[in-house]
Protein backbone atom coordinates (compact mmCIF):
# COMPACT_ATOMS: atom_id res chain seq x y z
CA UNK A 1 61.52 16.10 21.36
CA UNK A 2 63.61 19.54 22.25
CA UNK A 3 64.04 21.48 19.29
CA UNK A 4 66.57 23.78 20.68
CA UNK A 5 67.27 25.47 23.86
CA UNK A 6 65.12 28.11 24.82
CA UNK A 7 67.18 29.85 27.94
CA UNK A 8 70.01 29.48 30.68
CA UNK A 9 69.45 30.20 34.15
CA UNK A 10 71.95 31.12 36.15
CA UNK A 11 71.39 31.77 39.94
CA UNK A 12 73.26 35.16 41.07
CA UNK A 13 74.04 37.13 44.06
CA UNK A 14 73.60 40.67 41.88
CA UNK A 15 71.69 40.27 38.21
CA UNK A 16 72.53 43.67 37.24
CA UNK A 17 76.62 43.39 38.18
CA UNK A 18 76.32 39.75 36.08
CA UNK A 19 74.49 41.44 33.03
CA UNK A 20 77.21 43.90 33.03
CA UNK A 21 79.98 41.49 33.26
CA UNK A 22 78.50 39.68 30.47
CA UNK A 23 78.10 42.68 28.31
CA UNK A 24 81.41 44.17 29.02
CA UNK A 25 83.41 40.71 28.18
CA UNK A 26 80.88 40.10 24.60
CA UNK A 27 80.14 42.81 22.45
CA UNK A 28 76.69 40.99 20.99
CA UNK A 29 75.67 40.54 24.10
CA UNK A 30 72.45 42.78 25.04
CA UNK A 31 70.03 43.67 28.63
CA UNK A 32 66.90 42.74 26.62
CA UNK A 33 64.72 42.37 30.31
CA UNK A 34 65.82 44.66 33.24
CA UNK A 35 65.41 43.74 36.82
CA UNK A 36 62.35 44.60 38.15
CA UNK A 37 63.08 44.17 41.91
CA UNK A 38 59.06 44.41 43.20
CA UNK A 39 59.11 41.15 41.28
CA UNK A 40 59.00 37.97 43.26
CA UNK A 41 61.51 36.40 41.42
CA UNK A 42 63.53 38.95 40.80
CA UNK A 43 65.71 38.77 37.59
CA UNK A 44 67.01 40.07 34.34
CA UNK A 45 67.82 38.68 30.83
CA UNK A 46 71.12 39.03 28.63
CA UNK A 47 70.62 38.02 25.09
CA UNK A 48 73.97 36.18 24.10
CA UNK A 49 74.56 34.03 21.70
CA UNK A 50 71.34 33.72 20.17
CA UNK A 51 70.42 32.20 23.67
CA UNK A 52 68.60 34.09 26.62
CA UNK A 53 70.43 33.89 30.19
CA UNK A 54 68.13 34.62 32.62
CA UNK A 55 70.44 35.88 35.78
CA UNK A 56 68.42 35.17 39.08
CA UNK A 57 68.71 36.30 42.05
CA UNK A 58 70.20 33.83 44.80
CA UNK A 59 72.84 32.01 46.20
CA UNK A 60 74.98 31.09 43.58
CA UNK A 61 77.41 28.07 43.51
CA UNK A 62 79.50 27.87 46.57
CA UNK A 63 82.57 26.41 44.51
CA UNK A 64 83.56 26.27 41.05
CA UNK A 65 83.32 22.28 39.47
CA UNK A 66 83.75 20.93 36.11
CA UNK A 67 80.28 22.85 35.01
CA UNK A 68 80.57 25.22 32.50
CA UNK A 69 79.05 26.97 29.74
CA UNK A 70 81.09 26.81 26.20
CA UNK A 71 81.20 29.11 23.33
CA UNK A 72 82.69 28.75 19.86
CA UNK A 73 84.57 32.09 18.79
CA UNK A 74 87.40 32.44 16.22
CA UNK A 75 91.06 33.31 17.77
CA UNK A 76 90.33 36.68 16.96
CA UNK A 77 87.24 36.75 19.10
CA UNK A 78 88.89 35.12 22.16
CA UNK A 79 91.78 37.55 22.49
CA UNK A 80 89.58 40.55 22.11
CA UNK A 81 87.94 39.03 24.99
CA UNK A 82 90.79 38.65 26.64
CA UNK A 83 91.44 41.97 26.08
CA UNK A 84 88.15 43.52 27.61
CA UNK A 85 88.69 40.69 31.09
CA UNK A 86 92.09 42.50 31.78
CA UNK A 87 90.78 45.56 31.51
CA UNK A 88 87.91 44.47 34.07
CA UNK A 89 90.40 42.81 36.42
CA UNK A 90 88.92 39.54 35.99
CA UNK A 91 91.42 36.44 36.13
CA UNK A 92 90.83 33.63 33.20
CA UNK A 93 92.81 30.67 31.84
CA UNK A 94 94.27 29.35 28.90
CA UNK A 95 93.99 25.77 28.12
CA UNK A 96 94.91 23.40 25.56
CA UNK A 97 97.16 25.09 23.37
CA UNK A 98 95.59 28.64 23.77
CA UNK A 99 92.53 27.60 21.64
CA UNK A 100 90.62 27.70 25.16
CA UNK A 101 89.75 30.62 27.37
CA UNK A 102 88.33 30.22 30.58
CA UNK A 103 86.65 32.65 32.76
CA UNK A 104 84.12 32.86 35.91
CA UNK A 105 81.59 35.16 36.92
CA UNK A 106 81.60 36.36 40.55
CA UNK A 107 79.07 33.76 41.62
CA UNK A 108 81.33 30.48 40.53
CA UNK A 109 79.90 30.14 36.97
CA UNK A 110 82.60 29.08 34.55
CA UNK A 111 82.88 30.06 31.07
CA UNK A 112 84.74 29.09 28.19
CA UNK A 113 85.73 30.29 25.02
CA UNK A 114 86.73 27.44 22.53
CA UNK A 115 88.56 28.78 19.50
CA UNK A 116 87.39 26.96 16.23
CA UNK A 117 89.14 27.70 13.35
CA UNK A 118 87.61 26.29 10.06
């Protein structure tokens, strides 16, 4: 039986413009592989989460679907990454309320950040 998961792929046009994405919207999140592009398969790691997300290079998703990735941050957490996607220029949502965020990456990956308060 799984014990946990051990990593998310995610199939990208650019690793290193995804890794930096991802570390300018989450401050914990960390380039712990670079991209080694003599590799065959070339790709990069991003340490988020406690959970590795191993950006690939490829043809991402064509469109966006119901598919997404969810994370559980306090209020406080979500606006401050609100914060950091206006400063990038990246759109995102609010749903339900305003307790959830949702952002994509350039390749069609959709994030969300669902506020838990305890």
């Amino acid at each position: 039986m799984p014990q946990m998961l051990s990593h998310i792929a995610l199939i990208v046009a650019d690793p290193l413009r995804t890794a930096h994405l991802l570390t300018g919207v989450f401050e914990d999140a960390r380039i712990t592989r670079e991209l080694d592009a003599e590799d065959s398969h070339p790709s990069m790691t991003v340490r988020l989460a406690g959970l590795d997300f191993e950006l690939i290079r490829g043809a991402g998703p064509a469109a966006r679907n119901g598919d997404h990735i969810a994370f559980q941050v306090s209020k406080a957490e979500q606006q401050a990454c609100a914060e950091r996607l206006t400063a990038l220029a990246l759109d995102f949502d609010m749903a339900r309320r305003d307790t959830a965020l949702y952002f994509s990456d350039y390749d069609n990956h959709v994030f969300e950040l669902d506020v838990v308060e305890a």
